[in-house]
Protein backbone atom coordinates (compact mmCIF):
# COMPACT_ATOMS: atom_id res chain seq x y z
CA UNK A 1 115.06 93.81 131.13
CA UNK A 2 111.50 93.51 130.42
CA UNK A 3 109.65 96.93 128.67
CA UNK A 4 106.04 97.16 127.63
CA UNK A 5 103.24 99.77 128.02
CA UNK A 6 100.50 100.25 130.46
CA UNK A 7 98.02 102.16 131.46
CA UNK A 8 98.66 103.99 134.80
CA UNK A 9 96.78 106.96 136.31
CA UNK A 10 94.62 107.67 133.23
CA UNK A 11 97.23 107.88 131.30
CA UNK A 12 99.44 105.36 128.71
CA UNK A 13 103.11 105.02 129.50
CA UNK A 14 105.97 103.00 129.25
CA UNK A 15 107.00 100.73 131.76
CA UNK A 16 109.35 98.72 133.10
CA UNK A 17 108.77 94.99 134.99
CA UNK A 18 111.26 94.61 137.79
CA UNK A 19 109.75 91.39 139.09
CA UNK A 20 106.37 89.78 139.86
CA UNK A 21 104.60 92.57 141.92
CA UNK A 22 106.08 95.51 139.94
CA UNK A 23 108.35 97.85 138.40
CA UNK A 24 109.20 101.64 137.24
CA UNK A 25 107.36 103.95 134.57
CA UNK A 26 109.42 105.44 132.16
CA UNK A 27 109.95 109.20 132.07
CA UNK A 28 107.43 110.26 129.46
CA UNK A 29 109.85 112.64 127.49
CA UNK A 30 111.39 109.28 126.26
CA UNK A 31 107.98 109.33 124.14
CA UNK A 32 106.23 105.94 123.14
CA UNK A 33 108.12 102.52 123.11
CA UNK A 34 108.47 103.10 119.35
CA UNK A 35 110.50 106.42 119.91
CA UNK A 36 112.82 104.18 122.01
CA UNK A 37 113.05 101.69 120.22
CA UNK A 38 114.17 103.30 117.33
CA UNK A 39 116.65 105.67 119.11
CA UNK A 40 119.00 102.91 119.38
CA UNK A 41 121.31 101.77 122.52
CA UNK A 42 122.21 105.21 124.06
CA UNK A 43 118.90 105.94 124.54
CA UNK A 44 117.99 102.66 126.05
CA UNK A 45 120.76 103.11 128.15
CA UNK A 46 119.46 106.36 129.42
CA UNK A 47 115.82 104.46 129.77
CA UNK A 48 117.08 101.78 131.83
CA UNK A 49 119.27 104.18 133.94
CA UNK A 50 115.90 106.10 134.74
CA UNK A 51 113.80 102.93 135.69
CA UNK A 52 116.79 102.51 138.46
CA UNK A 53 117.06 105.97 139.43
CA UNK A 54 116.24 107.01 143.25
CA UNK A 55 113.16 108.97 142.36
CA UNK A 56 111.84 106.25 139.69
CA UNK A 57 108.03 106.27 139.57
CA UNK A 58 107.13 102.65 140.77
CA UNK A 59 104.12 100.75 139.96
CA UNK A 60 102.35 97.40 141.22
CA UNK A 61 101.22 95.01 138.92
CA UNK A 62 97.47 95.38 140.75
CA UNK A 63 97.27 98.65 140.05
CA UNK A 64 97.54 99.13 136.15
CA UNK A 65 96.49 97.34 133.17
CA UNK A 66 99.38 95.72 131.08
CA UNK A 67 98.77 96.88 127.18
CA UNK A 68 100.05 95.16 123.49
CA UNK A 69 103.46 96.57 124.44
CA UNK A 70 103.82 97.93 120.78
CA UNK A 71 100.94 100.25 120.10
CA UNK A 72 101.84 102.33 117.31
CA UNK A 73 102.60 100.49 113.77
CA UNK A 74 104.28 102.02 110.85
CA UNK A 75 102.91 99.06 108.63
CA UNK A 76 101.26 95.77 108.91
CA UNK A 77 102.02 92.85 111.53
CA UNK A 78 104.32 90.64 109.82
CA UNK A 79 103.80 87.20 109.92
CA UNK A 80 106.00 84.00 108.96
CA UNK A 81 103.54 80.73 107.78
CA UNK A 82 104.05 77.25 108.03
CA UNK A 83 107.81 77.63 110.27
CA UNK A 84 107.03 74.48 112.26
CA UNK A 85 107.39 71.40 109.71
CA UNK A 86 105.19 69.06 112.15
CA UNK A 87 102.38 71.90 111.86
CA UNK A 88 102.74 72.01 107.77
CA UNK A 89 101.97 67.96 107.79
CA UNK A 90 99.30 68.20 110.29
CA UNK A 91 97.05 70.42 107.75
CA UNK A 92 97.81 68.26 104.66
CA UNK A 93 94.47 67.55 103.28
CA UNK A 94 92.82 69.25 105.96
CA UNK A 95 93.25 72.52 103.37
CA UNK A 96 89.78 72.07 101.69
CA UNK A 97 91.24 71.63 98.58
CA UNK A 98 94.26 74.56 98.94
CA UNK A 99 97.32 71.98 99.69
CA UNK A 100 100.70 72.87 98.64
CA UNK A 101 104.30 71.63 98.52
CA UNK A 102 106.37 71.73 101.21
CA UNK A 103 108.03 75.14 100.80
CA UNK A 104 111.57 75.58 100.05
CA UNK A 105 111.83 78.91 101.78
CA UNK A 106 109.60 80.82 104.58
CA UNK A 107 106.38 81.87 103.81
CA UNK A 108 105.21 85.33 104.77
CA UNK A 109 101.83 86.89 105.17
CA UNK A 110 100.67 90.22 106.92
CA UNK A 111 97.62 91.09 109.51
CA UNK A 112 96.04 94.34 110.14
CA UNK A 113 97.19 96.33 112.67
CA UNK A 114 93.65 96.82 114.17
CA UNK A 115 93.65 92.89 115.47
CA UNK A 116 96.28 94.03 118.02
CA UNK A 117 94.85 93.39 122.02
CA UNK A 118 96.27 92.99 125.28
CA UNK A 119 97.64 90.45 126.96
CA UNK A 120 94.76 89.87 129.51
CA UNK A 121 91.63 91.57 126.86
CA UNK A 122 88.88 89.73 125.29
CA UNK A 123 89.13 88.67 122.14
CA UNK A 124 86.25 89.65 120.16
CA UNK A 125 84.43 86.35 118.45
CA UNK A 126 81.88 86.77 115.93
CA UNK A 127 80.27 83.70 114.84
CA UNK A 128 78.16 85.22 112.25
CA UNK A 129 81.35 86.50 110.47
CA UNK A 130 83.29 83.12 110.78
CA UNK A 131 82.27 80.04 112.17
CA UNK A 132 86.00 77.86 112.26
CA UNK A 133 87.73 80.43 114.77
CA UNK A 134 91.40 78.85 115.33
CA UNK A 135 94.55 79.57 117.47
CA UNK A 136 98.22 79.74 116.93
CA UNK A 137 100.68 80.39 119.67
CA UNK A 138 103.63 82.38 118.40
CA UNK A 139 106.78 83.82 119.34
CA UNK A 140 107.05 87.45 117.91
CA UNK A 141 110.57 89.31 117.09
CA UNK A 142 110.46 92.97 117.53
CA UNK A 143 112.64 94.68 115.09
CA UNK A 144 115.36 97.30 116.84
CA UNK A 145 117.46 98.29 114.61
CA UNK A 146 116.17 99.45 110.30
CA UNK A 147 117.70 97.50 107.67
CA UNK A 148 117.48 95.81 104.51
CA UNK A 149 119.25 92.92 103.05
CA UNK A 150 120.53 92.05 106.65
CA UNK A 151 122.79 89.28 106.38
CA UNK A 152 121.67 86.23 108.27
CA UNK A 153 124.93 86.55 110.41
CA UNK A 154 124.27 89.66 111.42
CA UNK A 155 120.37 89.36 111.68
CA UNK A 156 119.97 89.18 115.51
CA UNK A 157 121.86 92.63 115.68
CA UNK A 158 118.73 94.09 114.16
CA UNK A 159 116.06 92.36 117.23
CA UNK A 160 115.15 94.65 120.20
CA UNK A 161 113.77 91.58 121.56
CA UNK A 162 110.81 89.51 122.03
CA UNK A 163 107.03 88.53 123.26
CA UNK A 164 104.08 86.26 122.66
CA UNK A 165 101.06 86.92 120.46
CA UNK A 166 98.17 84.41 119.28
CA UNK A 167 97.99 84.42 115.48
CA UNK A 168 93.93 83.88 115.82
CA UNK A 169 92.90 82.70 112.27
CA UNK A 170 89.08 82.39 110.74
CA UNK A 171 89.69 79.07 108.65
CA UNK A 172 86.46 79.52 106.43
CA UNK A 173 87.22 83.17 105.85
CA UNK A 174 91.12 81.55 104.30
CA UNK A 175 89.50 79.04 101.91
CA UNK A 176 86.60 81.72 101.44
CA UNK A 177 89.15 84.24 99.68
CA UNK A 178 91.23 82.03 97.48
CA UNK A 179 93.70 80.67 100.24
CA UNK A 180 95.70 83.60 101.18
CA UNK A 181 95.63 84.67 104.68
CA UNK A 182 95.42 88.40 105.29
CA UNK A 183 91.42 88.50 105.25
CA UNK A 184 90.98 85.25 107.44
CA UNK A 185 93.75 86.71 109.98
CA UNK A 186 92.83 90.35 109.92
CA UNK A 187 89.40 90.61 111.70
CA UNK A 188 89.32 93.66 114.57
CA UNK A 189 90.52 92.94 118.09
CA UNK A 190 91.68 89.39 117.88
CA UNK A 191 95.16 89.16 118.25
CA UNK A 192 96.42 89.26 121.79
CA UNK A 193 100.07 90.72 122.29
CA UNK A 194 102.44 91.01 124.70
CA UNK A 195 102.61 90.88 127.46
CA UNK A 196 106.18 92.60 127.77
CA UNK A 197 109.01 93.01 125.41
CA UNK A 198 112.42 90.83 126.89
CA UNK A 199 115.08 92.07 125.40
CA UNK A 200 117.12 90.01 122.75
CA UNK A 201 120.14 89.60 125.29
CA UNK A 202 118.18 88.95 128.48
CA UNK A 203 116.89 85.30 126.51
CA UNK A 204 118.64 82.55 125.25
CA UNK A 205 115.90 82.62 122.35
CA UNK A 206 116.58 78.71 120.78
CA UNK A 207 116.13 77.46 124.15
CA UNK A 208 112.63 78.71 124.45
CA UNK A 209 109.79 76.55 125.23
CA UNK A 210 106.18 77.69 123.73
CA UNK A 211 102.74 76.07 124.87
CA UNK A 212 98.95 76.67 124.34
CA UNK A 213 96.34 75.87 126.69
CA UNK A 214 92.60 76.19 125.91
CA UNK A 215 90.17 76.07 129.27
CA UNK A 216 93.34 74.17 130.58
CA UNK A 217 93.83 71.50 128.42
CA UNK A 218 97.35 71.29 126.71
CA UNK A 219 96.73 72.06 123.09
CA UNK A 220 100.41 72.89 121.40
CA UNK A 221 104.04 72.21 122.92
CA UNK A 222 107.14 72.99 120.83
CA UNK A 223 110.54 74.45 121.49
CA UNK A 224 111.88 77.48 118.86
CA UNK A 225 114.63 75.33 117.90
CA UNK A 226 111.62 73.16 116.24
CA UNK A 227 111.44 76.00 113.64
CA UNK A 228 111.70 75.41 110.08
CA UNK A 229 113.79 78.13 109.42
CA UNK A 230 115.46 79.64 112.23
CA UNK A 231 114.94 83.76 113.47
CA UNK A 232 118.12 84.53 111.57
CA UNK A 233 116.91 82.91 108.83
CA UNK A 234 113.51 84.82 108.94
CA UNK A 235 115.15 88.45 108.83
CA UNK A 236 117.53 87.83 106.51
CA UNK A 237 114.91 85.88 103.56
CA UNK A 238 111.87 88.40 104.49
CA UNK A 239 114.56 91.66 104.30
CA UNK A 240 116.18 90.80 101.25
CA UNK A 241 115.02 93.94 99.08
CA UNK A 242 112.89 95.28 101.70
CA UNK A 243 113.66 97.69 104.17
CA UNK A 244 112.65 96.28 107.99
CA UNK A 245 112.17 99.02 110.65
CA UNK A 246 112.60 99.56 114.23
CA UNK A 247 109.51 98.67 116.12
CA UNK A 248 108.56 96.72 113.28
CA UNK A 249 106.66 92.88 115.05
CA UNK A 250 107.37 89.80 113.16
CA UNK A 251 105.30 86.37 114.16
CA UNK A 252 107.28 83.90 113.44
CA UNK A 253 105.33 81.05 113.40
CA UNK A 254 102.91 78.12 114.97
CA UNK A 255 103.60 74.47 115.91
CA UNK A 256 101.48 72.10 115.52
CA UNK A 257 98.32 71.28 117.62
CA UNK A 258 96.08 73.53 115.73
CA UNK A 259 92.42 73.22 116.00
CA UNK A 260 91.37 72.75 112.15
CA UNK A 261 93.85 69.83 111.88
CA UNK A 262 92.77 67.55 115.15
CA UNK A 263 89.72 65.01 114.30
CA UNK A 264 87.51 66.34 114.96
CA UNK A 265 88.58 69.72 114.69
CA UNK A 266 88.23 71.91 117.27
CA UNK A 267 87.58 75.58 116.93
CA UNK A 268 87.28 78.75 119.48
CA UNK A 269 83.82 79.89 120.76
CA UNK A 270 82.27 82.28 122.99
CA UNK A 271 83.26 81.75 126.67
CA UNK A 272 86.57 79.72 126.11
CA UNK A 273 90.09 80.82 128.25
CA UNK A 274 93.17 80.79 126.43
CA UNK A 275 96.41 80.78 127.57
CA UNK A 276 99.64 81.46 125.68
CA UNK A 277 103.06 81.03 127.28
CA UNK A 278 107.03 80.81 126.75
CA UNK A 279 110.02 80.54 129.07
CA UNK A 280 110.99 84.24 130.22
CA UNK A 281 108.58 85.84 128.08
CA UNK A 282 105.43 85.59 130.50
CA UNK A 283 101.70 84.89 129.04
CA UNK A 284 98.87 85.91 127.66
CA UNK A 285 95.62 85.08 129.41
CA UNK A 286 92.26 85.72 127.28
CA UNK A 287 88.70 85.21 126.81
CA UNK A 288 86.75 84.65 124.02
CA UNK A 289 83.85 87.02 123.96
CA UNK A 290 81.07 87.13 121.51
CA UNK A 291 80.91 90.56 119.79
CA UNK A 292 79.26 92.07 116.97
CA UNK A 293 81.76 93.04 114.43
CA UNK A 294 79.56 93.70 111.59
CA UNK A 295 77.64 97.05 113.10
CA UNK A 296 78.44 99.93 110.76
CA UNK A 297 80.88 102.23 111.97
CA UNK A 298 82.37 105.52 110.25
């Protein structure tokens, strides 16, 4: 079962993807995908029962636009650094003086909540803000159940499932602010998500393949069981003493194949198609367009 939200007759809803022309709307008393989310298995049940009922409201693919399935956040995107070990040797002295040691446990950063975009929207590049504009293809986990100090044996109890987002980084804005990430990660309207939400048991998750394409060139390849630290792993390390809750997203990491580590490095400008994609969790197809981010707003 894939879930997600759209944008159908002027209005945003939840929606179901039956297969590759379509699907069903959700009722809108079920609220946001949030509010489902968070209710727990009886009321996905009662979701799923109403995409499949008789009178369903169906929908073609052609005729809505496919939105960041999770649209309402409660807190910062969570992020996991450095989870693919080939990725953490690529950068080594490619860090502009900011190296560290291998780490001995996951390393976790956040992103605003305003970078979130669409799986097909632009993603808005503004070269006078940062000139080394990079990508990272990522697998996200959304968080289904609250908890805190979840055992990693009973971590994957606590995933609603997963999607795709593109952890789009400014390197100069990193080394610009002392090495840590959130301001080089956090700039408006750069992080595409989505483009639906498969649900944990409808994806045999290690066996996932992840790959990047810019303007249709192969850029990053990896499988999840690359990881550092496995999902599990994740949940269990970033909850310990900290409460994780339903709907929360959690990236969980880049291979390697980045642009600031290739010679010479590569970086994202105005113009360029990107394409992120995993087995049975779709892709993400965007355009980098240039966009004035610094204009004063209130």
């Amino acid at each position: 079962m894939k879930l997600g939200t759209v944008h159908s007759s002027g209005k945003v809803r939840v929606a179901c993807l039956l297969n590759e022309q379509g699907g069903t709307l959700v009722p809108s008393y079920f609220g946001d995908l949030v509010t489902i989310i968070a209710g727990g298995p009886s009321i996905l049940e009662n979701v799923r029962a109403s995409t499949l009922a008789h009178d369903a409201e169906t929908f073609k693919l052609s005729d809505i636009k496919v939105l960041a399935p999770i649209q309402r956040f409660g807190r910062d995107v969570l992020c996991t650094g450095w989870n693919y070990w080939d990725h953490f040797y690529e950068s080594e002295g490619k860090r502009e003086g900011q190296d560290v040691p291998k780490p001995d446990a996951p390393t976790f950063f956040t992103k605003a909540p305003t970078v979130t975009i669409g799986p097909d929207d632009d993603v808005a590049l503004d070269a006078d803000i940062s000139q080394k504009w990079d990508y990272e293809a990522e697998i996200v986990v959304v968080i289904g159940k609250t908890g805190r100090s979840i055992p990693k044996e009973r971590a994957l109890d606590h995933v609603f499932g997963y999607c795709l987002a593109n952890d789009i980084s400014q390197r100069d804005l990193q080394r610009r602010h002392g090495g840590q990430w959130f301001r080089g990660k956090s700039l408006d309207a750069s992080m595409p998500l989505g483009p639906w939400i498969t649900l944990r048991d409808d994806v045999v998750i290690s066996e996932v393949g992840i790959e990047f394409e810019l303007n249709g060139t192969l850029m990053q390849k990896a499988k999840v069981s690359d990881m550092a630290f496995p999902i599990e792993e994740l949940i269990a390390e970033l909850s310990l003493g900290l409460t994780l809750y339903a709907g929360d997203i959690l990236l969980t990491g880049t291979p390697s194949g980045i642009g600031n580590a290739r010679t010479p490095p590569v970086f994202l400008n105005a113009g360029d198609k990107i394409v992120t994609r995993a087995d049975g969790l779709g892709e993400l197809r965007n355009t980098l367009r240039a966009t004035d981010l610094s204009t004063y707003i209130a």
